[in-house]
Protein backbone atom coordinates (compact mmCIF):
# COMPACT_ATOMS: atom_id res chain seq x y z
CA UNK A 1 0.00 0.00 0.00
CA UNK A 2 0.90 3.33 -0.69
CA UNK A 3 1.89 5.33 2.77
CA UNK A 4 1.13 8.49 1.14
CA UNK A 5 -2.42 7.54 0.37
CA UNK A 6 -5.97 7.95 2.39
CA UNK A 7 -7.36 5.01 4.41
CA UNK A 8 -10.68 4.60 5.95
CA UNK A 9 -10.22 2.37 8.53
CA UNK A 10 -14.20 1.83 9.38
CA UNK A 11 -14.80 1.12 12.83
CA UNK A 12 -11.37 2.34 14.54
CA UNK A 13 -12.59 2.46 17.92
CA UNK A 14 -13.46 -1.09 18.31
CA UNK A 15 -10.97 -4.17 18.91
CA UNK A 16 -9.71 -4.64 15.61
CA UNK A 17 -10.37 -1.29 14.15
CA UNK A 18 -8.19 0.29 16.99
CA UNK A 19 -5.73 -2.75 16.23
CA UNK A 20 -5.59 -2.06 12.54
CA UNK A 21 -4.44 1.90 13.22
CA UNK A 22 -1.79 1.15 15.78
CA UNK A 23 -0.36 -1.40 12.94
CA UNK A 24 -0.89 1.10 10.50
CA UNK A 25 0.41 4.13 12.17
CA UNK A 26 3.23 1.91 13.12
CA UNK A 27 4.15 1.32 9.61
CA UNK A 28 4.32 5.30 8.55
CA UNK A 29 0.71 5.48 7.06
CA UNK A 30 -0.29 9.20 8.01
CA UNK A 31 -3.46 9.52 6.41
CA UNK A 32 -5.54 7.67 8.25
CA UNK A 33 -9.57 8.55 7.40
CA UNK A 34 -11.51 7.79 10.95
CA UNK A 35 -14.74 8.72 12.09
CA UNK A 36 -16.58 8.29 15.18
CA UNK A 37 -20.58 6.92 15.21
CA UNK A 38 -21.99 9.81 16.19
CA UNK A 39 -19.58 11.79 12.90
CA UNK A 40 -20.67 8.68 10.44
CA UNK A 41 -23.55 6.19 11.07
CA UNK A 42 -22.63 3.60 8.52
CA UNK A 43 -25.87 2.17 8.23
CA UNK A 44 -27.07 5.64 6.65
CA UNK A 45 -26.54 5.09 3.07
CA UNK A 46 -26.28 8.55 2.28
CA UNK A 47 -24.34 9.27 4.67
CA UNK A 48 -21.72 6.76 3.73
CA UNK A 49 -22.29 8.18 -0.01
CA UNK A 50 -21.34 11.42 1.21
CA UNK A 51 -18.37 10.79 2.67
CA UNK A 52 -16.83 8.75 0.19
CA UNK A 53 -17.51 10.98 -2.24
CA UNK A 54 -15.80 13.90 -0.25
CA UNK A 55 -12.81 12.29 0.88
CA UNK A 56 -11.74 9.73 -1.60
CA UNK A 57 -9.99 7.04 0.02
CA UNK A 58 -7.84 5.06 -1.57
CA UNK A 59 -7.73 1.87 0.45
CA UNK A 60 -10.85 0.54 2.91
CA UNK A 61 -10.64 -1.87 5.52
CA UNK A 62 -13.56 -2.73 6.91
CA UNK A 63 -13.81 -3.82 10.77
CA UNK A 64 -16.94 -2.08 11.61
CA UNK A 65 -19.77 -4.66 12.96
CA UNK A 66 -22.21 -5.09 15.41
CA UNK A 67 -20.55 -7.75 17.34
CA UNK A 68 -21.31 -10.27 20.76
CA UNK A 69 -21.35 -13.81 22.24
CA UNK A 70 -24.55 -16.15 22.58
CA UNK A 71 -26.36 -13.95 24.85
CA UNK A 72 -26.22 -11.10 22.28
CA UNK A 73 -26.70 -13.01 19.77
CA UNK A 74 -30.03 -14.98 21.37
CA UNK A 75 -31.48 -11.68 21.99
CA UNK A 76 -30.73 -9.15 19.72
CA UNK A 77 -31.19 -11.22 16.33
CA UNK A 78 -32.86 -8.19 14.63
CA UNK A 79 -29.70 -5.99 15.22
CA UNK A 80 -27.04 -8.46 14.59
CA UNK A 81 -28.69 -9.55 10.73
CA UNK A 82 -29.67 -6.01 10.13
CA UNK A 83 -26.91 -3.41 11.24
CA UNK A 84 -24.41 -5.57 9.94
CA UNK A 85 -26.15 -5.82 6.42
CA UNK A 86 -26.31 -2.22 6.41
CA UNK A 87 -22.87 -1.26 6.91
CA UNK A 88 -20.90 -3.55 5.15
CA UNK A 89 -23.32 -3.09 2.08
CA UNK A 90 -23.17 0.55 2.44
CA UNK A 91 -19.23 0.81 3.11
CA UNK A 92 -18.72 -1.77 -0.01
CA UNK A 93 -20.82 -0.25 -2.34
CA UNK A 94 -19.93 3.51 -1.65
CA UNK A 95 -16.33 2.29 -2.08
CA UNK A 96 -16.60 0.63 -5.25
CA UNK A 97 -18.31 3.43 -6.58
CA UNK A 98 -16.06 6.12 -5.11
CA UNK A 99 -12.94 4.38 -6.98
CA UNK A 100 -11.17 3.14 -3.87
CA UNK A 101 -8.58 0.59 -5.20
CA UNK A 102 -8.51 -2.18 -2.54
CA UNK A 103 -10.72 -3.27 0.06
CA UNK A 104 -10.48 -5.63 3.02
CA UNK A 105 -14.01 -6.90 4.68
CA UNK A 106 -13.33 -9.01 8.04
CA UNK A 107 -15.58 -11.19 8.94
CA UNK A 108 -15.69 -14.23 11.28
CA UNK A 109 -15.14 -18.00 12.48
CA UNK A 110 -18.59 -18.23 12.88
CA UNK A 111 -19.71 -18.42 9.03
CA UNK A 112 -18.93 -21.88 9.02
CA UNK A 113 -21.06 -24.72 9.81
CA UNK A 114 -22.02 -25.84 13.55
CA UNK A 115 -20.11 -29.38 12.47
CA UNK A 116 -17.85 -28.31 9.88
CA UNK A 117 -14.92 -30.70 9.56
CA UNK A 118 -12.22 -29.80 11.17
CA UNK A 119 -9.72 -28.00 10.90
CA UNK A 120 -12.05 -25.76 9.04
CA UNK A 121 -10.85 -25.03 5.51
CA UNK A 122 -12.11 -21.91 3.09
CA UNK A 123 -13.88 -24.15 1.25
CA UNK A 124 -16.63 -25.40 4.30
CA UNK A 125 -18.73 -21.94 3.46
CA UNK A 126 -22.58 -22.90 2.84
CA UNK A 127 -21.91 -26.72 3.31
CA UNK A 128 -23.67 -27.07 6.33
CA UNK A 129 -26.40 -25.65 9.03
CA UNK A 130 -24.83 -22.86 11.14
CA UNK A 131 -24.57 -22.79 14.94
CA UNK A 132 -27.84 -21.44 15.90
CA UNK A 133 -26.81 -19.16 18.77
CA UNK A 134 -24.75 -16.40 16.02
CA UNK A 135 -26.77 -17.91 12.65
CA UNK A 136 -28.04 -13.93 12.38
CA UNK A 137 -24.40 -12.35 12.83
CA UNK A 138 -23.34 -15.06 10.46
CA UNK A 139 -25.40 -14.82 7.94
CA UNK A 140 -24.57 -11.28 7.26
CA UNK A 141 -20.88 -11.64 7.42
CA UNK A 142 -21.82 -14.30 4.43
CA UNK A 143 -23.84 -12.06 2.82
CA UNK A 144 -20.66 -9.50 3.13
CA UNK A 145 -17.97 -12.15 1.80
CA UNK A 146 -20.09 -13.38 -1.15
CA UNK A 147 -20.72 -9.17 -2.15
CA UNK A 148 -17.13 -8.77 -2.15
CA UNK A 149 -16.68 -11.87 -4.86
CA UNK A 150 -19.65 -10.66 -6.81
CA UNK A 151 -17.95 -7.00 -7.13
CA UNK A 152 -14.56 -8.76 -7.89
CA UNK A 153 -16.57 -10.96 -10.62
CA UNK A 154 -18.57 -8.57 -12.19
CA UNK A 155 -16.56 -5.05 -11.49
CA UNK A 156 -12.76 -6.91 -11.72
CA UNK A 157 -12.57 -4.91 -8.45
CA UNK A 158 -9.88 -5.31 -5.90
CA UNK A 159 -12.33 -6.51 -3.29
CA UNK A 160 -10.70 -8.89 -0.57
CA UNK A 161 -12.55 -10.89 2.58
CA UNK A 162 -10.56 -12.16 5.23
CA UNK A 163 -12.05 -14.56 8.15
CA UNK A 164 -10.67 -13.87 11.61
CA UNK A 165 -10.82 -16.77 14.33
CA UNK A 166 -12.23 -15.81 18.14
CA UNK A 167 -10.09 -12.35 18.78
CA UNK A 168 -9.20 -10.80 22.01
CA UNK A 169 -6.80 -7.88 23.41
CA UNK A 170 -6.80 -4.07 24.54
CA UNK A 171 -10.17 -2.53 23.33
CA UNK A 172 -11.93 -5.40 24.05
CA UNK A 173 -15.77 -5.56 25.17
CA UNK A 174 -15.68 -6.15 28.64
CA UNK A 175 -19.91 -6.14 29.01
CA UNK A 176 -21.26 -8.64 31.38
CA UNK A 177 -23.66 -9.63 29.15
CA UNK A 178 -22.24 -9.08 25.88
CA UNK A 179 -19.31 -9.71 25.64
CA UNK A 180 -17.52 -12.77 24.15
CA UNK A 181 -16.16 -15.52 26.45
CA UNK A 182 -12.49 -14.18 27.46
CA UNK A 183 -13.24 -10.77 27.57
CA UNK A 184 -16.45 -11.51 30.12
CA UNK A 185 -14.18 -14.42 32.09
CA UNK A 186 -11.49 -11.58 32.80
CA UNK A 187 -13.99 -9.30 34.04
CA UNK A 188 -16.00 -12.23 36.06
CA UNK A 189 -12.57 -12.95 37.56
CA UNK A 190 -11.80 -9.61 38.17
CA UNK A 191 -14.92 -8.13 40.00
CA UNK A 192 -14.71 -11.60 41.63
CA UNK A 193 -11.09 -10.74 42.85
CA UNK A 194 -12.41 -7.03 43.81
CA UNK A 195 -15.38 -7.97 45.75
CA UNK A 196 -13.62 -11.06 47.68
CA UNK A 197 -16.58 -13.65 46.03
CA UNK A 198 -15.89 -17.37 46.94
CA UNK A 199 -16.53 -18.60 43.77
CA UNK A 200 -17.18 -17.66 39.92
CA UNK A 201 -19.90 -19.61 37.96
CA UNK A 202 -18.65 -20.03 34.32
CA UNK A 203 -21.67 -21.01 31.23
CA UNK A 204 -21.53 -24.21 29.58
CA UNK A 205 -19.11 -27.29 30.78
CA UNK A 206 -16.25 -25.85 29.71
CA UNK A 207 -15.85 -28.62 26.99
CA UNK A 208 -15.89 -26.94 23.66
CA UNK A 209 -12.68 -26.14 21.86
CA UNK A 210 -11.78 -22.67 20.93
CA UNK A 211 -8.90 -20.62 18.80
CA UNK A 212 -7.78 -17.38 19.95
CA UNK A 213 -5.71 -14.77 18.18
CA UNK A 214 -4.36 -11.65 19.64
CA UNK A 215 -6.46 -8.66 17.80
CA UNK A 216 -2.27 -6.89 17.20
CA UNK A 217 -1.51 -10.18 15.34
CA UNK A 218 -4.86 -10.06 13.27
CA UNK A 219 -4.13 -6.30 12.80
CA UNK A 220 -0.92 -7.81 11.15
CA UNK A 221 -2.05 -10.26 9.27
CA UNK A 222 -4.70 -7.24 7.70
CA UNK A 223 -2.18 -5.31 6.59
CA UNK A 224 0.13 -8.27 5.35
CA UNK A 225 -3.37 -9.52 3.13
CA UNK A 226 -3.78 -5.46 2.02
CA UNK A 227 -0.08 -5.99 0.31
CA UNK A 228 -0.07 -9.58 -0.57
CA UNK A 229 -3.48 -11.51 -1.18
CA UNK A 230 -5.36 -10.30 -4.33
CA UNK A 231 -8.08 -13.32 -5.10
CA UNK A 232 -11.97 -14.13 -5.31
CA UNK A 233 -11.88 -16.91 -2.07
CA UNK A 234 -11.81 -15.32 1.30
CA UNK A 235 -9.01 -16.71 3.33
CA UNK A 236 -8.79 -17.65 7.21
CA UNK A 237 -7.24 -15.71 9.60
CA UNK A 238 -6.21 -17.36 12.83
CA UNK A 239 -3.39 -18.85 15.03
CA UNK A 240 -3.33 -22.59 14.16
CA UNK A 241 -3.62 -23.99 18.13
CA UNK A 242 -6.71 -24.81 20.22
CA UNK A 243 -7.88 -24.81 23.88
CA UNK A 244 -11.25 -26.03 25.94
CA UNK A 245 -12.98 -23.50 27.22
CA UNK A 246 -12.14 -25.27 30.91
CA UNK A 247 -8.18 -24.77 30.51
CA UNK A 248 -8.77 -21.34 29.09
CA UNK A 249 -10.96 -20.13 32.48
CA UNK A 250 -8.14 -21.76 34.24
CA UNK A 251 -5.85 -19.62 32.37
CA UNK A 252 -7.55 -16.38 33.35
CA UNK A 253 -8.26 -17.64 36.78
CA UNK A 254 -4.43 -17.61 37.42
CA UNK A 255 -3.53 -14.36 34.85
CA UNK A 256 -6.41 -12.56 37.04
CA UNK A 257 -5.00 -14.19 40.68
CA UNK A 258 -8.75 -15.03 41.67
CA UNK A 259 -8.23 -17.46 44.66
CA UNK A 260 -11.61 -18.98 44.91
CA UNK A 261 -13.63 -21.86 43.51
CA UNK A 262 -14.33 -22.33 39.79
CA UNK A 263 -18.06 -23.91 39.14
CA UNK A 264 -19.67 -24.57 35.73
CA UNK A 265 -23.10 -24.27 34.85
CA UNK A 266 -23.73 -27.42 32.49
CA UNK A 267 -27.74 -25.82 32.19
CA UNK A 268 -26.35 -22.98 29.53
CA UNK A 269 -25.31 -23.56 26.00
CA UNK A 270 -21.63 -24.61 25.00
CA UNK A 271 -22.12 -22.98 21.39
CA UNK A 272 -20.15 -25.01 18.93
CA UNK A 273 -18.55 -27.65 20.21
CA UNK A 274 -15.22 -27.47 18.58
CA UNK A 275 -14.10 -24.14 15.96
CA UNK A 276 -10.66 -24.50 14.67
CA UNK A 277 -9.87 -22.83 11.76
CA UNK A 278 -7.43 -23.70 9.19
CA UNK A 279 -5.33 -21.17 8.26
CA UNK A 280 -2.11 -22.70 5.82
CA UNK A 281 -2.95 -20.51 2.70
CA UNK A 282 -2.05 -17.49 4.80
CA UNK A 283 0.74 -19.62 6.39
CA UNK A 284 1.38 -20.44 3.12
CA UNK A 285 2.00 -16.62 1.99
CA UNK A 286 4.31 -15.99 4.54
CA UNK A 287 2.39 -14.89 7.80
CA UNK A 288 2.24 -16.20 11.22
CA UNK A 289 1.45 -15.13 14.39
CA UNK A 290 3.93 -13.89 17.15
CA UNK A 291 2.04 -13.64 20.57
CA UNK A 292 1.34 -16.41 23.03
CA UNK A 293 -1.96 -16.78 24.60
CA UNK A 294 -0.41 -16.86 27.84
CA UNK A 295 0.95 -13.48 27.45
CA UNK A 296 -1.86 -12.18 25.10
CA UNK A 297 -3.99 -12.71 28.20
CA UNK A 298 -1.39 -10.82 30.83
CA UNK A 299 -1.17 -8.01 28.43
CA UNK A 300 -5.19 -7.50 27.97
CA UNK A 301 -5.95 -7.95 31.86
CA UNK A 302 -3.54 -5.23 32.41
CA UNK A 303 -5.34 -2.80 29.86
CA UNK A 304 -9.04 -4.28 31.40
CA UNK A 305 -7.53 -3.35 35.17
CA UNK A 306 -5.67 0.34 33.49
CA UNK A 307 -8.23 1.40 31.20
CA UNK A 308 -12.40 -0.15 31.65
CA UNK A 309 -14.13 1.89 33.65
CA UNK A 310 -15.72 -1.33 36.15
């Protein structure tokens, strides 16, 4: 990418947004296009229309979404299909039609199906019935991946989609009701910590198998596809290793230094029972990720304890 050149980075103030302009500033890119909610609604078509037209951007990443874990999901369904529709077709479109060259649309793990074979590979997409608890969330994020091959198709634009796995880090969502599952265990642990509680009470039976990736990797691995992926397929993004949800409260139970009881609640959902994603054709281009979970984990409980207002 050209340093010199404008990029809207849509949805900078969440997780990977914020991610994606520390890597870029990092790199020397000074032009960074960012706008607030309340400065851009991106589910206001004109709006959108406006801006692109007005500032010009040459590249787009997209990381703006209405995200959250199964609670969210169960019971906002209306909001999770229908915001996210709106913004990625709005940011898509306008960019297309502005002249931007190249744009990146993130997604997410949860596109695939609930029993996908795994490891997942890119080519899983639509073979299946999705897990129920995000099939709203999901469905859009399709919806966005297959818009960004249909422009590529028909416009022989420079339209990208890549597929982060379950991210985590500074910026995080730390609501108790939410929030995904390592963001809400730190806090659990935390207020538990705080307020001297006995014990924590964790959803699920801590059985399923998850994939984390630190949200400054992904941020790499956004930039690295921005210089060095130019194809129809979307590719997966994610860290190649797995761990039960059990060992991974364990993990925050120590990073956190809770010294009570962990219980699990086998009467709420798991979710999917196992998620790994494959990720060797971006392993194959030369990326890989560099942080541990271990200290991934010590680095975003420090932000969570230095910077969320609790």
């Amino acid at each position: 990418m050209d340093k010199d050149a404008k990029i809207f980075v849509a949805g900078h103030r969440g997780l990977v947004g914020a991610a994606i302009v520390r890597r870029l500033e990092k790199e020397g890119f000074s032009r960074l296009l960012l706008r607030s909610h309340k400065e851009l609604d991106l589910t206001r078509q004109e709006a959108v229309e406006d801006f692109f037209h007005k500032e010009k951007p040459k590249y787009v990443i997209v990381a703006a979404a209405k995200v959250g874990g199964i609670h969210a999901n169960n019971t906002y369904p209306a909001d999770f299909i229908g915001i996210n529709l709106q913004i990625q077709t709005n940011v898509i479109d306008a960019a297309y039609r502005s002249g931007v060259a190249k744009l990146l649309f993130l997604g997410s793990s949860c596109i695939y199906p609930k029993f996908a074979p795994q490891p997942i590979t890119e080519e899983a997409l639509l073979t299946g019935p999705l897990e129920p608890t995000n099939e709203w969330y999901a469905v859009a994020k399709i919806a966005g991946i297959k818009m960004c091959q249909a422009y590529r198709i028909q416009h022989k634009w420079d339209a990208i989609s890549g597929m982060p796995t379950n991210l985590y880090g500074p910026h995080d969502n730390f609501h108790p009701e939410n929030s995904h599952v390592l963001p809400a265990l730190i806090r659990r642990f935390h207020e538990a910590k705080v307020n001297g509680a006995k014990e924590v009470v964790v959803w699920g039976t801590g059985s399923p198998l998850r994939e984390f990736l630190h949200v400054d990797d992904l941020a790499d691995a956004a930039v690295f596809l921005m210089d060095k992926y130019s194809d129809v397929p979307h590719i997966n993004m994610g860290s190649g290793s797995e761990v039960s949800i059990k060992e991974l409260a364990e993990m925050v139970k120590e990073v956190v230094g809770f010294p009570g009881e962990l219980k699990w609640d086998a009467s709420k959902p798991d979710g999917t029972p196992r998620k790994l994603m494959d990720s060797s054709k971006l392993a194959t281009l030369g990326w890989k990720p560099r942080i541990t979970l271990r200290e991934g984990l010590t680095e975003t409980y420090k932000w969570y304890v230095d910077n969320y207002n609790v």
